[in-house]
N, C-alpha and C. Protein backbone atom coordinates (compact mmCIF):
# COMPACT_ATOMS: atom_id res chain seq x y z
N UNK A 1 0.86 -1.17 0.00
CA UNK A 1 0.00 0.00 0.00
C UNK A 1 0.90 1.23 0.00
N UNK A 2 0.61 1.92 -0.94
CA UNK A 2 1.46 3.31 -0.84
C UNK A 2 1.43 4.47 0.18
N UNK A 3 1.93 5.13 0.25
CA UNK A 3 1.95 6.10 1.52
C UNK A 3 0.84 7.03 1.38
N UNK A 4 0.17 7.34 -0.10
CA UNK A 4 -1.20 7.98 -0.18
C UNK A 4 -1.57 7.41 0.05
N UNK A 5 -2.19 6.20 -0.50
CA UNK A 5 -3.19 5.43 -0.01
C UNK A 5 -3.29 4.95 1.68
N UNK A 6 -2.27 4.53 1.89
CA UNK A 6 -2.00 4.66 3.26
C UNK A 6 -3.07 6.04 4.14
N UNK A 7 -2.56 7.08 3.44
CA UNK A 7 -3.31 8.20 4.05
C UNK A 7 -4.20 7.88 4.29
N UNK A 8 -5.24 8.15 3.09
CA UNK A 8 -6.53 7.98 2.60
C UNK A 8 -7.28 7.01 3.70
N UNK A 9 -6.32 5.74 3.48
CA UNK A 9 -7.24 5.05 4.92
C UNK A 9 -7.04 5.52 6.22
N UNK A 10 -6.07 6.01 6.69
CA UNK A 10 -6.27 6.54 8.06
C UNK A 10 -7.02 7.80 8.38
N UNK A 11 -7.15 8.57 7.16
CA UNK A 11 -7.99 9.80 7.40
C UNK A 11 -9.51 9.00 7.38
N UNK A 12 -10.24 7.94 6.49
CA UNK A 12 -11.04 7.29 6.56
C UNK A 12 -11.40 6.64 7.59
N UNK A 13 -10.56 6.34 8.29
CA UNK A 13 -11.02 5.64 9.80
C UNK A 13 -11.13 6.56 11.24
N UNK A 14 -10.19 7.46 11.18
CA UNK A 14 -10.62 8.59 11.58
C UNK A 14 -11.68 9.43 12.13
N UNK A 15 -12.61 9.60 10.46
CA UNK A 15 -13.44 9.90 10.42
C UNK A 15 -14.85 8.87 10.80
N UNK A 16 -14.74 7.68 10.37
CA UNK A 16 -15.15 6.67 11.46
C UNK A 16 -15.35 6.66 12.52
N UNK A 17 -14.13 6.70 13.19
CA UNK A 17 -14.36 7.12 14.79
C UNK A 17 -15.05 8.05 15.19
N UNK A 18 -14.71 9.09 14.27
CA UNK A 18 -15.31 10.40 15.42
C UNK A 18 -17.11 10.18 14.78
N UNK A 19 -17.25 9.56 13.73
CA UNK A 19 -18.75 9.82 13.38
C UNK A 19 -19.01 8.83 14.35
N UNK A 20 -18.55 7.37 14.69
CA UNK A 20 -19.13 6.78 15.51
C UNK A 20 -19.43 7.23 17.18
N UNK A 21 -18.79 7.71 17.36
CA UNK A 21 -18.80 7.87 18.90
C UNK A 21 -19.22 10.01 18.96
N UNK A 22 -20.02 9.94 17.91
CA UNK A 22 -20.61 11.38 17.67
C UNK A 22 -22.07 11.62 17.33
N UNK A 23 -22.64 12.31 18.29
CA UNK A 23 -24.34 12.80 17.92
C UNK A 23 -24.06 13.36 16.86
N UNK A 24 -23.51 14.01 16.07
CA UNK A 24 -23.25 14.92 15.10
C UNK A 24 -23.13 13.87 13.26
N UNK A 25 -23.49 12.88 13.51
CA UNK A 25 -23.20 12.26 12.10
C UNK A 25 -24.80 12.22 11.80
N UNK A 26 -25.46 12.21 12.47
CA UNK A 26 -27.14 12.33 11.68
C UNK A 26 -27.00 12.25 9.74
N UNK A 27 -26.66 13.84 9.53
CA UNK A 27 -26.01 13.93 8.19
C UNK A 27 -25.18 13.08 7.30
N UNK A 28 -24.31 12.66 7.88
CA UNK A 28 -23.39 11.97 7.25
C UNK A 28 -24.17 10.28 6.88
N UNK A 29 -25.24 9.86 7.71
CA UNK A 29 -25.91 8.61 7.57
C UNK A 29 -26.70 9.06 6.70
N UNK A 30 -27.83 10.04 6.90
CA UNK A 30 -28.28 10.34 5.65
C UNK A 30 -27.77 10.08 4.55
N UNK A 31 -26.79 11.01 4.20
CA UNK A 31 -26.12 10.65 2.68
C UNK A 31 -25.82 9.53 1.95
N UNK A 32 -25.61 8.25 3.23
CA UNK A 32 -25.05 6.71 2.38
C UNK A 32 -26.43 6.35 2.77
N UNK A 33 -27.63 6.60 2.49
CA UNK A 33 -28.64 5.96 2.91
C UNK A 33 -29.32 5.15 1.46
N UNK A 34 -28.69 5.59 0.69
CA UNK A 34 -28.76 5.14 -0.78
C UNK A 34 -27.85 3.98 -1.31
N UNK A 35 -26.80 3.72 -0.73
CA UNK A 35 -25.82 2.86 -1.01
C UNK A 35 -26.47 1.73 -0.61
N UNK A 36 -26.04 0.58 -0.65
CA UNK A 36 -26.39 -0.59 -0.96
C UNK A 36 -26.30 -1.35 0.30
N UNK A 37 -25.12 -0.79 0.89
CA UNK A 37 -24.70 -1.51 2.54
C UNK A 37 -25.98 -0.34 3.29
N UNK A 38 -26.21 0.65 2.72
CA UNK A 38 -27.08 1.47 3.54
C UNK A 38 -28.55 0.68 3.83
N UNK A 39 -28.79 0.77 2.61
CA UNK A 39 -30.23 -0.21 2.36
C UNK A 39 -30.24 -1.51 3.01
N UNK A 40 -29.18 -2.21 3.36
CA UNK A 40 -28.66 -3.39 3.82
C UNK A 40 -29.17 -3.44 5.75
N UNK A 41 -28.49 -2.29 5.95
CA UNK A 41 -28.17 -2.32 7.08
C UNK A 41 -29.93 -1.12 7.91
N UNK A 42 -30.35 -0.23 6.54
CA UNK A 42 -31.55 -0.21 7.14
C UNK A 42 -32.54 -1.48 7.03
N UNK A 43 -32.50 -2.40 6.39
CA UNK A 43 -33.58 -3.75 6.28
C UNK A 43 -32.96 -4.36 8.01
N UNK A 44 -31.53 -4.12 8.04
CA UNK A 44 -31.67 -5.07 9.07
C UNK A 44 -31.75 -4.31 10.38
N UNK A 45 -32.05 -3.19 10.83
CA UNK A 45 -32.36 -2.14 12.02
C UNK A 45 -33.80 -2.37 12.18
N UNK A 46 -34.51 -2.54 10.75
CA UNK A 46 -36.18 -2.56 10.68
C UNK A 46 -36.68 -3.60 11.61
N UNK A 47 -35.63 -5.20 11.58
CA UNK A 47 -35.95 -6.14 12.73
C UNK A 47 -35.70 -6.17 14.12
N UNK A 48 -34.59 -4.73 14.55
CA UNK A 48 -34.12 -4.65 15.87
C UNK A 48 -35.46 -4.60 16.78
N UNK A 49 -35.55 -4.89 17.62
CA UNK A 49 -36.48 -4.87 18.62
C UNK A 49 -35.79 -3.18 19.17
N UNK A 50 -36.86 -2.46 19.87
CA UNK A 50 -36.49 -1.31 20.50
C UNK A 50 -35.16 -1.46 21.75
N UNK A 51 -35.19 -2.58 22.14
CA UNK A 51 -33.95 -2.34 23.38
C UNK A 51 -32.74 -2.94 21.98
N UNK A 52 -32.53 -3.83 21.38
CA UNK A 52 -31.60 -4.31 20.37
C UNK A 52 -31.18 -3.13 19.53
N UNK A 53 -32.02 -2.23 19.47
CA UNK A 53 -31.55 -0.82 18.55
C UNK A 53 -31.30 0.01 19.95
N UNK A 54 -31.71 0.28 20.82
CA UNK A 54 -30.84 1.08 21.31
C UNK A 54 -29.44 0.73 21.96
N UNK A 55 -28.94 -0.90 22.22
CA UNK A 55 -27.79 -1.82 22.41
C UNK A 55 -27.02 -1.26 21.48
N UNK A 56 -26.91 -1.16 20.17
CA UNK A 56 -26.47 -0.61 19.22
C UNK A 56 -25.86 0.41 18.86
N UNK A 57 -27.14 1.23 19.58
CA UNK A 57 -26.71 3.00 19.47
C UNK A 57 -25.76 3.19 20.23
N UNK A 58 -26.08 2.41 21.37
CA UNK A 58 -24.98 2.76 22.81
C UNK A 58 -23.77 1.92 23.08
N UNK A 59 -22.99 1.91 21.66
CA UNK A 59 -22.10 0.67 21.64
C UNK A 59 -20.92 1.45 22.31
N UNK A 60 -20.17 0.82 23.23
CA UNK A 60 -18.94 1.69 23.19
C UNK A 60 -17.29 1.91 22.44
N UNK A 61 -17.02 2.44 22.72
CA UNK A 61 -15.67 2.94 22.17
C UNK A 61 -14.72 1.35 22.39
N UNK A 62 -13.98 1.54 21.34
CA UNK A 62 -12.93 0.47 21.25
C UNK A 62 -12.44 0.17 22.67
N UNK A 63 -12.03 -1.44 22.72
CA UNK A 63 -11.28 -1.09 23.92
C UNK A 63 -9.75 -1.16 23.44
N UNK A 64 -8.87 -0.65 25.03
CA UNK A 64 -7.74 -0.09 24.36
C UNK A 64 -6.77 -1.03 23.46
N UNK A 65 -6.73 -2.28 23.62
CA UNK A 65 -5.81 -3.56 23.31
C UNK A 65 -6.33 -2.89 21.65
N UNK A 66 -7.43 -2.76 21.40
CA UNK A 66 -7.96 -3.30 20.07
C UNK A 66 -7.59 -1.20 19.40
N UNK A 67 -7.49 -0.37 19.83
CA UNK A 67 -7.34 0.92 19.79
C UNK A 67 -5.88 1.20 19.41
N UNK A 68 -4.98 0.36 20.54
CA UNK A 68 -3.50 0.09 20.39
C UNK A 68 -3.08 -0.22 18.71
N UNK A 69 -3.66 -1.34 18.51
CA UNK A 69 -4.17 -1.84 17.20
C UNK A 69 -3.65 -0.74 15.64
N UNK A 70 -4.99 -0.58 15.86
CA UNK A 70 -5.05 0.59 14.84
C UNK A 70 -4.75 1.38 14.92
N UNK A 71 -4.27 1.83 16.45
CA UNK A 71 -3.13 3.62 15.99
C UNK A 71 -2.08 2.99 15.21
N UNK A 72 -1.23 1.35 15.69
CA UNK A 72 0.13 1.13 15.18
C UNK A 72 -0.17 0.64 13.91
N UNK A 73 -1.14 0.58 13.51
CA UNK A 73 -1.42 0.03 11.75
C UNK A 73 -1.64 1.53 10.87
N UNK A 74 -2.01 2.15 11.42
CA UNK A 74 -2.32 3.96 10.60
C UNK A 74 -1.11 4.06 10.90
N UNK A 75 0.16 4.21 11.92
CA UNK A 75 0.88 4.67 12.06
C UNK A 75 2.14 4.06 10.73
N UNK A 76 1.79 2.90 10.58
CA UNK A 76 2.79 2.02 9.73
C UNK A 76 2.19 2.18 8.45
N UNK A 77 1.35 2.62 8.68
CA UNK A 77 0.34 2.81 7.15
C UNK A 77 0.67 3.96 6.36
N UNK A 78 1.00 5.74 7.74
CA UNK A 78 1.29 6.57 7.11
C UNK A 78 2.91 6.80 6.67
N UNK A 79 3.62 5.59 7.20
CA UNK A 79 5.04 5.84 7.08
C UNK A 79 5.06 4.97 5.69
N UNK A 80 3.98 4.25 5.31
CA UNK A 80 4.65 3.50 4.04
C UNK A 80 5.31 1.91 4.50
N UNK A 81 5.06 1.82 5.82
CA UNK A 81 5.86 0.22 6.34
C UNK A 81 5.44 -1.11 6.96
N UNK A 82 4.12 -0.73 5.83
CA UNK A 82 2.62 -1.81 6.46
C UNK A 82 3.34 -3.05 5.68
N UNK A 83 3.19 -4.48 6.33
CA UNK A 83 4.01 -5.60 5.79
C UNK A 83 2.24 -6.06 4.82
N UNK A 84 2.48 -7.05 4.00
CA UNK A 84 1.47 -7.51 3.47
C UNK A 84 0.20 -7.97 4.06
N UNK A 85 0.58 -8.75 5.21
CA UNK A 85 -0.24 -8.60 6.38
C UNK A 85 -1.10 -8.14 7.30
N UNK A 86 -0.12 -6.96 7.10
CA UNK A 86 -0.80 -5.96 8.37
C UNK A 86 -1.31 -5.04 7.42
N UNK A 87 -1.43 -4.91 6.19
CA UNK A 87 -1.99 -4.09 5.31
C UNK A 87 -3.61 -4.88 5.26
N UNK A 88 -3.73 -6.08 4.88
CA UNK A 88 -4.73 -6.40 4.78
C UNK A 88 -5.71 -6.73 6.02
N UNK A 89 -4.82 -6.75 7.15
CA UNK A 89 -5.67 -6.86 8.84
C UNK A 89 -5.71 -5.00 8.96
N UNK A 90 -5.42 -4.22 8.84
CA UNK A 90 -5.79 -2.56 8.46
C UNK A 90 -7.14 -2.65 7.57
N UNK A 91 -6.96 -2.85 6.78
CA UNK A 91 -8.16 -2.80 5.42
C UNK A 91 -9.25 -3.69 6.10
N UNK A 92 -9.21 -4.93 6.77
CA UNK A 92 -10.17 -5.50 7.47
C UNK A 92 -10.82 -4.91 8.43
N UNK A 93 -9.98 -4.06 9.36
CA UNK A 93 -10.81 -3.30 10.46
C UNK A 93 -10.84 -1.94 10.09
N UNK A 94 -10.83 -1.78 8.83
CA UNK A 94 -11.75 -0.33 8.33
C UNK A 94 -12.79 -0.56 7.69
N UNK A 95 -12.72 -1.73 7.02
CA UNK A 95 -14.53 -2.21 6.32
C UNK A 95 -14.93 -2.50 7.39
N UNK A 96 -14.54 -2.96 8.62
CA UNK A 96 -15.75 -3.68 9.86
C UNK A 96 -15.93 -2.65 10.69
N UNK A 97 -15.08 -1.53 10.67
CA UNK A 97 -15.82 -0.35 11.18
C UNK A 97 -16.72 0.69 10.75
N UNK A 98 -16.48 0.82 9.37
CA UNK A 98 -17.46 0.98 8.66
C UNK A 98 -18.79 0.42 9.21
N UNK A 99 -18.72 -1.37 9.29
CA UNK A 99 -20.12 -1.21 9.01
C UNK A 99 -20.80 -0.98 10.65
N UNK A 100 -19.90 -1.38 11.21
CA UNK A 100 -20.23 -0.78 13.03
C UNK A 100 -20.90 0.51 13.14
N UNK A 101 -20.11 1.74 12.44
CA UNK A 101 -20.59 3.06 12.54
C UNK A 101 -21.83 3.49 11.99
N UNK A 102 -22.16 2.35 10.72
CA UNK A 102 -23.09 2.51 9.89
C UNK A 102 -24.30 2.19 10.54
N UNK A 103 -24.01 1.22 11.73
CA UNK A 103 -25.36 0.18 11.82
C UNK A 103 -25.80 1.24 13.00
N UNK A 104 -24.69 1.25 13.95
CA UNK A 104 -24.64 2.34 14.87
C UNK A 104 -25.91 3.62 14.84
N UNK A 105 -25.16 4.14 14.00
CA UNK A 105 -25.72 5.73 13.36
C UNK A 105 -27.32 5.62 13.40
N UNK A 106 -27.54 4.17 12.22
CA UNK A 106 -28.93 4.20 11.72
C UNK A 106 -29.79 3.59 13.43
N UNK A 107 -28.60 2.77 14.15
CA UNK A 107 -29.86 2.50 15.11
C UNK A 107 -29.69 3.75 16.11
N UNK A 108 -29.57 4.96 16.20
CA UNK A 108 -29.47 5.52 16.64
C UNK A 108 -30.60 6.74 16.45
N UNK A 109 -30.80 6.62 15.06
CA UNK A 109 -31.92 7.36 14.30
C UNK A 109 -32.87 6.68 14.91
N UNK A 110 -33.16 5.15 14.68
CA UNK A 110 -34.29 4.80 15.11
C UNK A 110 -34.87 4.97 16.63
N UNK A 111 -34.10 4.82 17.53
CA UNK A 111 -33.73 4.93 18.83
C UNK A 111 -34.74 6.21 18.93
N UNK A 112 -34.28 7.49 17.99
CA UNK A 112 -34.70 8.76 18.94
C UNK A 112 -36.31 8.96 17.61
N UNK A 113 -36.82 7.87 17.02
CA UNK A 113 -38.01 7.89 16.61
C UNK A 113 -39.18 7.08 17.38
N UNK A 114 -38.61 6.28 18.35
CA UNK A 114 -39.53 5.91 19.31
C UNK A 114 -39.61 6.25 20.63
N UNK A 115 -40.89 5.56 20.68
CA UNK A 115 -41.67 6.31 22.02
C UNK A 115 -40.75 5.81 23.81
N UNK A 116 -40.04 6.85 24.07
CA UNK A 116 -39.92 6.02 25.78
C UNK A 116 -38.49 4.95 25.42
N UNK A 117 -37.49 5.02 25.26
CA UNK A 117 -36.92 3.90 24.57
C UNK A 117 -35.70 4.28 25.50
């Protein structure tokens, strides 16, 4: 992985984080609500039961072992010195946070559309 690209994903996960563990992404779910994992992941919020969607909303923050993680994989990522390996365990826990933040977000919407929850 090259040292842009490298970037690219750590500014991408980044932004992950802070949308996940942020009231402030409302917007940002909106917008992929059209994408395909969007549509995906609203069919599957539609079956959460009200406490299962708010479990969701209220997921917490990495813990640190797993945080440790991915600072030293962005960190090796932005120097250009990700081994083949650790490039593709990087790229794995940015699609699976992705869809964490995604599922997150939307059960979070739903959360503050019901009654008493």
């Amino acid at each position: 992985m090259g040292i842009c690209n490298a970037y690219v994903h750590w500014l991408h996960w980044k932004r992950v984080l802070a949308c996940l563990f942020s009231s402030r992404c409302t917007s940002i779910m909106r917008q992929s609500v059209d994408t395909i994992l969007g549509k995906f992941v609203d069919h599957l919020i539609r079956g959460f039961t009200p406490e299962v969607a708010k479990h969701f909303a209220e997921l917490p923050k990495p813990n640190p072992e797993f945080q440790a993680r991915l600072d030293e994989l962005a960190e090796k990522a932005n120097e250009g010195t990700l081994s083949p390996e650790e490039a593709k365990e990087y790229d794995k826990y940015v699609e699976y946070m992705d869809f964490i933040a995604l599922v997150r977000l939307k059960a979070r919407l739903r959360v503050s559309t019901l009654p008493n929850v």
